[in-house]
N, C-alpha and C. Protein backbone atom coordinates (compact mmCIF):
# COMPACT_ATOMS: atom_id res chain seq x y z
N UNK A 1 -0.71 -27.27 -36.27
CA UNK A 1 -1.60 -26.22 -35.87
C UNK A 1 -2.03 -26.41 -34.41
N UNK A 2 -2.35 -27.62 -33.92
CA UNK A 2 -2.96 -27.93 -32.78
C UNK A 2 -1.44 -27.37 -31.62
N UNK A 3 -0.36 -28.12 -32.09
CA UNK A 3 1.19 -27.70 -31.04
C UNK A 3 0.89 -26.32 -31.01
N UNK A 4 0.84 -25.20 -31.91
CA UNK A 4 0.95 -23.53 -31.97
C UNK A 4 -0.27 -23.42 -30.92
N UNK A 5 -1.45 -23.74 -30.96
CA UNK A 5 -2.09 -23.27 -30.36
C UNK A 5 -2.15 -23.78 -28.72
N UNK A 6 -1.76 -24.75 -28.50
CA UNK A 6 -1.36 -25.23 -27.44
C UNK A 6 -0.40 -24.33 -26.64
N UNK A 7 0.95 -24.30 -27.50
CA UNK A 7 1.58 -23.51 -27.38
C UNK A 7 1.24 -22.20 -26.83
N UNK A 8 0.06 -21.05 -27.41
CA UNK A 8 -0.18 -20.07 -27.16
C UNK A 8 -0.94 -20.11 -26.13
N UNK A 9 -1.57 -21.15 -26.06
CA UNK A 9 -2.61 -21.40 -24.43
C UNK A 9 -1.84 -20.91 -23.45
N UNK A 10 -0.51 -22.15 -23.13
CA UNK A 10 0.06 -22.31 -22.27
C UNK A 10 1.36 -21.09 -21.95
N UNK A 11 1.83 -20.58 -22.84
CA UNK A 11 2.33 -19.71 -22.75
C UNK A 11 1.44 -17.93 -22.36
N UNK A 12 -0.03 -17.94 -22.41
CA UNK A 12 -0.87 -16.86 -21.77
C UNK A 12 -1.19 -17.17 -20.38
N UNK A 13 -1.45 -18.53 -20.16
CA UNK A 13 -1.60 -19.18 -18.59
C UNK A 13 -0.28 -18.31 -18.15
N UNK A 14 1.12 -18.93 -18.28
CA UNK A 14 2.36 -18.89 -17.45
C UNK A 14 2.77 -17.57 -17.95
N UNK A 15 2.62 -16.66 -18.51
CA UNK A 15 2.74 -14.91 -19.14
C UNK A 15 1.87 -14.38 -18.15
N UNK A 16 0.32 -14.60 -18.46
CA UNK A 16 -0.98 -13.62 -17.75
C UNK A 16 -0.78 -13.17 -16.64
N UNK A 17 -0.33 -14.13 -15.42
CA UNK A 17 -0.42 -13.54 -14.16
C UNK A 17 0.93 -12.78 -13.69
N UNK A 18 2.33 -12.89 -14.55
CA UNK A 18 3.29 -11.93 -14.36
C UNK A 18 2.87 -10.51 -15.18
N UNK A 19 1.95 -10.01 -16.05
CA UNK A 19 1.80 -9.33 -16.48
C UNK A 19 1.10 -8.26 -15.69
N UNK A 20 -0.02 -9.16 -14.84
CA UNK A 20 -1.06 -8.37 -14.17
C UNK A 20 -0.59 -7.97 -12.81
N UNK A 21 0.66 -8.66 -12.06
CA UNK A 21 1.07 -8.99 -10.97
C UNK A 21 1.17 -7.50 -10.37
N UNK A 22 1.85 -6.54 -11.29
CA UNK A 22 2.20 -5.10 -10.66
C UNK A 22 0.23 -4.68 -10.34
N UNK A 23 -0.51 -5.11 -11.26
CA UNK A 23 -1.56 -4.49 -10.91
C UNK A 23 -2.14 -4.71 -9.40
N UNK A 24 -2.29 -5.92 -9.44
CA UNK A 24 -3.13 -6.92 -8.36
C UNK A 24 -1.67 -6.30 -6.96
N UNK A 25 -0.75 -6.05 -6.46
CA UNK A 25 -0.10 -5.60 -5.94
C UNK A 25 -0.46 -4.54 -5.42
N UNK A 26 -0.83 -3.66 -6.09
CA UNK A 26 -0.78 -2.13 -5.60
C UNK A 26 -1.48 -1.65 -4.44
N UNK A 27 -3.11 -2.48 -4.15
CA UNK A 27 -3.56 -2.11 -3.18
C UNK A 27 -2.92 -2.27 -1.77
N UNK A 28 -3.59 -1.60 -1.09
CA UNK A 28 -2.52 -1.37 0.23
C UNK A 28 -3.66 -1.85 1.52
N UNK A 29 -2.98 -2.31 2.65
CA UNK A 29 -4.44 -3.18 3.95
C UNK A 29 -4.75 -1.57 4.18
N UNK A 30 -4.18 -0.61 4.41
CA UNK A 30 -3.85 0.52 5.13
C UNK A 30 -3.20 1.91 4.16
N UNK A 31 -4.05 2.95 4.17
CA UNK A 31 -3.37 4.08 3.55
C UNK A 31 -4.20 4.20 2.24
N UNK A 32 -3.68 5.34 1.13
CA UNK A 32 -4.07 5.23 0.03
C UNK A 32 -2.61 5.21 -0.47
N UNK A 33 -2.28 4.55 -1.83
CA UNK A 33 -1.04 4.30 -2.10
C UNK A 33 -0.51 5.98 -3.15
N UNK A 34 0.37 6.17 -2.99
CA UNK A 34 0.49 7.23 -4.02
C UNK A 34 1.59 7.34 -4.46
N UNK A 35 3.12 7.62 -4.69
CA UNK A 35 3.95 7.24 -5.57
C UNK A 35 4.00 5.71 -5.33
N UNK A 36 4.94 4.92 -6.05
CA UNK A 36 5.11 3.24 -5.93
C UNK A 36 5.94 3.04 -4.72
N UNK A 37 5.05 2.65 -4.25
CA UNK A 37 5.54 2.36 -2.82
C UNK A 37 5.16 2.56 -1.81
N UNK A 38 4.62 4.02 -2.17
CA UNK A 38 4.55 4.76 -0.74
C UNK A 38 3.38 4.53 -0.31
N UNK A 39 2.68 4.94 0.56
CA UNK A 39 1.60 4.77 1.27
C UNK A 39 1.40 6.22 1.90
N UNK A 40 0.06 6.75 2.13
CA UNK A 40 -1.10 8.39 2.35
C UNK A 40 -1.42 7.65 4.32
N UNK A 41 0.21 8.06 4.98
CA UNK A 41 -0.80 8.68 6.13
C UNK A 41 -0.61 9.51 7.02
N UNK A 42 -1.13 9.62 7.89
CA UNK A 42 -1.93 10.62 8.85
C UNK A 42 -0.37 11.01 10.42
N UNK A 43 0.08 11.46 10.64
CA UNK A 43 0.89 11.83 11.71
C UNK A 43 0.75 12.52 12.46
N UNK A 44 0.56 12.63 13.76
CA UNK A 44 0.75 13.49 14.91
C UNK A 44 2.58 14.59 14.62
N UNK A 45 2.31 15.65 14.69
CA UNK A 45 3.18 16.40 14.72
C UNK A 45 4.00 16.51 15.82
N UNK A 46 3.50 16.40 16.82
CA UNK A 46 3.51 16.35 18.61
C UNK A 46 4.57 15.06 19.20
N UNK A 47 3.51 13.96 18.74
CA UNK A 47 3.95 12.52 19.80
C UNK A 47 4.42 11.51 19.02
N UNK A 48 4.04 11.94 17.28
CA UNK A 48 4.25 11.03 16.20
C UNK A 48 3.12 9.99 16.46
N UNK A 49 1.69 10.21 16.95
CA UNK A 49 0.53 9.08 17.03
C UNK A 49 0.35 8.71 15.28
N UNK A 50 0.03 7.80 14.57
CA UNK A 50 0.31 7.75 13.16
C UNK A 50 -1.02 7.08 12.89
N UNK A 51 -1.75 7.33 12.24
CA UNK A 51 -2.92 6.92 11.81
C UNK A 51 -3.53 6.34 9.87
N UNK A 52 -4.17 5.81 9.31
CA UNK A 52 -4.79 5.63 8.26
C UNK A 52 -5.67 6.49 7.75
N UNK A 53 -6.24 7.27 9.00
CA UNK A 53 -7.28 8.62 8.54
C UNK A 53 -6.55 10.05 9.18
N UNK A 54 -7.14 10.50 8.13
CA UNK A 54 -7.23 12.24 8.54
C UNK A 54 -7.46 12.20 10.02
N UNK A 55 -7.64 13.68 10.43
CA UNK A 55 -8.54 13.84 11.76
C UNK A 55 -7.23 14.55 13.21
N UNK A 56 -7.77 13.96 14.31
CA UNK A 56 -7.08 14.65 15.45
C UNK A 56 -6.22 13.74 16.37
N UNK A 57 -5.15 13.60 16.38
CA UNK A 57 -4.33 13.13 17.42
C UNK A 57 -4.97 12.48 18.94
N UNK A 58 -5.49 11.27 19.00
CA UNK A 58 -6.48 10.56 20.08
C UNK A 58 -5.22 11.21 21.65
N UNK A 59 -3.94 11.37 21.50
CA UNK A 59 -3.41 12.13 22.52
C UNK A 59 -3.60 13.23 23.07
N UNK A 60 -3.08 14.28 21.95
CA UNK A 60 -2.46 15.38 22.00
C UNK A 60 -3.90 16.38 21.42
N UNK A 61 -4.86 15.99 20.39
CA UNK A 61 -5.99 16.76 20.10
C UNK A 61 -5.19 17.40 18.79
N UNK A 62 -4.22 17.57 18.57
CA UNK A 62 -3.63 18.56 17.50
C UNK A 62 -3.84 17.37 16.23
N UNK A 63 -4.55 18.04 14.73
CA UNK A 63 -4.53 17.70 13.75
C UNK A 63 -3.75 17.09 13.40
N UNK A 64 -3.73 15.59 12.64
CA UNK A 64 -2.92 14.82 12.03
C UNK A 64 -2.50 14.95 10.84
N UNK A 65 -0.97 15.34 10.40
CA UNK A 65 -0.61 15.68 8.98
C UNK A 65 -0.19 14.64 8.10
N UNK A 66 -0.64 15.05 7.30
CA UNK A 66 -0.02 14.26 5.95
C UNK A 66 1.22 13.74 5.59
N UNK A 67 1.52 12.13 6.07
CA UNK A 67 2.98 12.31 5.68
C UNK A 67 2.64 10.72 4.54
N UNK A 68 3.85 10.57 4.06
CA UNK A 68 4.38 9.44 2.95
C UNK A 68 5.21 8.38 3.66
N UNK A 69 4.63 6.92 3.45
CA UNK A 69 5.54 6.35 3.72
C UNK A 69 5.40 5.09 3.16
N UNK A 70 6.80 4.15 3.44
CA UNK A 70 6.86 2.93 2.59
C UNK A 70 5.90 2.00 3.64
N UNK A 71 5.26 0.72 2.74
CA UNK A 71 4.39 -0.10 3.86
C UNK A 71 5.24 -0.43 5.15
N UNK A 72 6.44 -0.82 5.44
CA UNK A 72 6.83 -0.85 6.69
C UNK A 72 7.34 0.10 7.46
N UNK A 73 7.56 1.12 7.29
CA UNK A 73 7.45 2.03 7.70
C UNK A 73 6.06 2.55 8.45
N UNK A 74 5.00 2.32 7.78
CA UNK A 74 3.74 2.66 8.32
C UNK A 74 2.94 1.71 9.35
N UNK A 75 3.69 0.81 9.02
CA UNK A 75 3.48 -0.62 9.61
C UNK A 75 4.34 -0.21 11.06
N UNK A 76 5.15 -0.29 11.20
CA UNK A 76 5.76 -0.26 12.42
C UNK A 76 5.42 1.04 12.91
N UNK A 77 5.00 2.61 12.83
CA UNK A 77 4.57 3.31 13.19
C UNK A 77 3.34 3.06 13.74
N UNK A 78 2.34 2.08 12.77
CA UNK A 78 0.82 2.08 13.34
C UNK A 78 1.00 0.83 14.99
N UNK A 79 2.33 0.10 15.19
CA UNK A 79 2.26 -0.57 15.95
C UNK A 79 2.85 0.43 17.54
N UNK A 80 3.75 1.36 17.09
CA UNK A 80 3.65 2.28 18.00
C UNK A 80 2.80 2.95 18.42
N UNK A 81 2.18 3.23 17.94
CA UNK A 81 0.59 4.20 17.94
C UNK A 81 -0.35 3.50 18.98
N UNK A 82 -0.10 2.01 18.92
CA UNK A 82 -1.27 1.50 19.84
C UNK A 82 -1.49 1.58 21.33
């Protein structure tokens, strides 16, 4: 009885955190996440300035649209942007 339950300890330790892993993953530094993967942001239509928020193009003044993208993708856009 004591091996089974041992057993079940150690096997919820080394199970638990692959189970939860997709959860604890999902948040994003940047964006809101919305299909798997993708990432909620913000684009200049104009110059391609790419942002984390809504709002107006710090260039061009023209509204920033809504686009989708994978984290590196957004990642290397937000490093152009600077």
């Amino acid at each position: 009885m004591k091996k089974l339950a041992m057993f079940l300890v150690l096997a919820a330790i080394l199970v638990g955190p692959v189970a939860f892993a997709e959860e604890m993953g999902k948040s994003a530094p940047m964006g809101d996440m919305g299909k798997q993967g993708m990432m909620k942001m913000y684009q200049c239509p104009m110059d391609g300035y790419t942002s984390d928020k809504a709002g107006k193009c710090p260039k061009c003044g023209m509204e920033l649209k809504e686009k989708e993208m994978t984290a590196d993708e957004a990642k290397a856009a937000m490093e152009k942007s600077k």
